[in-house]
Protein backbone atom coordinates (compact mmCIF):
# COMPACT_ATOMS: atom_id res chain seq x y z
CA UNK A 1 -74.24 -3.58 -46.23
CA UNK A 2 -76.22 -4.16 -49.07
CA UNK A 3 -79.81 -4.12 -49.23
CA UNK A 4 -81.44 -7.22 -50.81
CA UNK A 5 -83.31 -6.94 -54.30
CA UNK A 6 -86.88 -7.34 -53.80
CA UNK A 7 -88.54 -8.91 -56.56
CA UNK A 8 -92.07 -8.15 -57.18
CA UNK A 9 -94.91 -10.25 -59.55
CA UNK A 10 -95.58 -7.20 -61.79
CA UNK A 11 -91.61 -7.15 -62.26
CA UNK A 12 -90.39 -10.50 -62.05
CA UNK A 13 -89.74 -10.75 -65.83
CA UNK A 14 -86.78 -8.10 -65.65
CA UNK A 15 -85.11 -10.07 -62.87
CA UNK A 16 -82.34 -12.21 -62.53
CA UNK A 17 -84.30 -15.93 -62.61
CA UNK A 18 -81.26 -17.95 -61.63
CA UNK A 19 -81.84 -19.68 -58.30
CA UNK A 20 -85.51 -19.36 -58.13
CA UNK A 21 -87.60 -22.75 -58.41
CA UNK A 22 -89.85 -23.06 -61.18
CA UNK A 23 -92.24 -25.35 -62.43
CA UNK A 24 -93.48 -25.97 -66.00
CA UNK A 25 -96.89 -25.81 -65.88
CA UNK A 26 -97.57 -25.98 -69.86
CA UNK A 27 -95.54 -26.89 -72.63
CA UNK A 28 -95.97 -27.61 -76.37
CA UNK A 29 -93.95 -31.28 -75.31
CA UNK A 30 -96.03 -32.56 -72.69
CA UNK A 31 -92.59 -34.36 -71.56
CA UNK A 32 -91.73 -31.13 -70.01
CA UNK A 33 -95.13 -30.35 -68.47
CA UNK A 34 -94.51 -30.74 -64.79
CA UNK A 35 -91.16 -30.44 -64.54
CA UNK A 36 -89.82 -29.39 -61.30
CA UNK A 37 -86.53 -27.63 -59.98
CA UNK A 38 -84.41 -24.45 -59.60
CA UNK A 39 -83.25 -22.75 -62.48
CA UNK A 40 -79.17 -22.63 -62.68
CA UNK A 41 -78.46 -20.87 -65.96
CA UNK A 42 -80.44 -19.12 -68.53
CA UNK A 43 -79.66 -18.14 -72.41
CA UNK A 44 -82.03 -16.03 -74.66
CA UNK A 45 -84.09 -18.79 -75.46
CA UNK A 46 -84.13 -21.33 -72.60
CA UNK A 47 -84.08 -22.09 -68.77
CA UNK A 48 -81.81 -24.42 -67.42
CA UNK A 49 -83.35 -25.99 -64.66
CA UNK A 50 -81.72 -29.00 -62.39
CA UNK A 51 -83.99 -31.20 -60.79
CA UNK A 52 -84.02 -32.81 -57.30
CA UNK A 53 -82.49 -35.50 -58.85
CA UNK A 54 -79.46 -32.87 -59.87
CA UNK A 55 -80.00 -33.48 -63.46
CA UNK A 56 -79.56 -30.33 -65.65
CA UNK A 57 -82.90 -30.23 -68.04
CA UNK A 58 -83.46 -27.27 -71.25
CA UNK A 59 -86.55 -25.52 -71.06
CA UNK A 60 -87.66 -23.79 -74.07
CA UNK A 61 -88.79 -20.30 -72.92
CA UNK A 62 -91.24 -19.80 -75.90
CA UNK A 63 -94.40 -21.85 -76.12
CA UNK A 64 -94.27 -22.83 -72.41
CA UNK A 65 -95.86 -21.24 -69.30
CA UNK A 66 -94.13 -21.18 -65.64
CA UNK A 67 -94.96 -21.01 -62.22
CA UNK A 68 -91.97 -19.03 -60.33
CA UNK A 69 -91.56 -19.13 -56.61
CA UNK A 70 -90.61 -16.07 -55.17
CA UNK A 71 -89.15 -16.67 -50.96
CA UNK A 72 -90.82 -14.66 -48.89
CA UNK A 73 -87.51 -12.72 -48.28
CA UNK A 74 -87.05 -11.83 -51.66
CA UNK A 75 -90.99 -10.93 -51.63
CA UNK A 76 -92.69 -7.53 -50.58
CA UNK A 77 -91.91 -5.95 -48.19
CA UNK A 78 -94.02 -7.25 -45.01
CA UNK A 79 -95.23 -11.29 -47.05
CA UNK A 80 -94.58 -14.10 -44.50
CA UNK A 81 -95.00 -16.40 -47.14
CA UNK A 82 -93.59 -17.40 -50.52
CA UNK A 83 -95.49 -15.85 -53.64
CA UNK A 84 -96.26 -17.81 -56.82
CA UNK A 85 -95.87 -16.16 -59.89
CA UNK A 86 -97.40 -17.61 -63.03
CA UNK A 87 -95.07 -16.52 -66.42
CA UNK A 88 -95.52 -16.65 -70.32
CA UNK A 89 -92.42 -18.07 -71.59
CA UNK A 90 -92.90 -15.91 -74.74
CA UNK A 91 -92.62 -12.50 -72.06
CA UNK A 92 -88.84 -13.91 -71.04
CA UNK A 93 -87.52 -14.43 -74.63
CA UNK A 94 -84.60 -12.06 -74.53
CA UNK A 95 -80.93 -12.16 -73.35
CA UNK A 96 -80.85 -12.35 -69.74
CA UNK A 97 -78.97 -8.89 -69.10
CA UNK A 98 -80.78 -7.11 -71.45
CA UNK A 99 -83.87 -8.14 -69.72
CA UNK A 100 -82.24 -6.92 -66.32
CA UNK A 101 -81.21 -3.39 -67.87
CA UNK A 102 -84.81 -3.11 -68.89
CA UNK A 103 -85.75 -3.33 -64.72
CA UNK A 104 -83.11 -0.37 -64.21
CA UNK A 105 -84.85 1.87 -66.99
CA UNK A 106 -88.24 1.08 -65.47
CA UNK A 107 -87.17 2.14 -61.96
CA UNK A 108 -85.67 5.34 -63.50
CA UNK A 109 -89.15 6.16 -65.36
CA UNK A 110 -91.69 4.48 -62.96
């Protein structure tokens, strides 16, 4: 059986982001700024996010700010509740698996 990731706020930036909801809390188009919904796909320089009207938006990563909801089972160890995680956009400008290889090296070293 495989034991499930757990996703930390000090570490969330190395992790896969698909499936978690996000919101944009600040963006340099205030037409994104409160955007709401649960990221589906991600490239090096944006978040693809569908809303709960299931329409697929592009975030730009740089320039913007989110607000990441981590489920409580995906939490620490011992949280009964979700944890809200607020993000630079600028900190997740990479390729997606190079910014999960980077989690790997940090477990190895930390």
């Amino acid at each position: 059986m495989k034991s499930k990731v757990e996703i930390l706020p000090s570490t969330l930036i190395y992790h896969e982001l698909i499936g978690l909801e996000i919101q944009v809390i600040r963006s340099t188009n205030p037409a994104l700024t409160g955007i709401r919904g649960r990221v589906i796909d991600e490239t090096k320089n944006l978040l693809i996010v569908e809303n709960s009207g299931s329409r697929e938006l592009k975030i730009p990563k740089a320039d913007s700010e989110f607000l990441f909801r981590i489920p409580a089972e995906l939490s620490e160890k011992g949280r009964r509740s979700d944890t809200f995680v607020k993000i630079q956009g600028n900190l997740l400008l990479s390729q997606p698996e190079n910014r999960i290889k980077n989690i790997k090296k940090l477990r190895k070293w930390g």
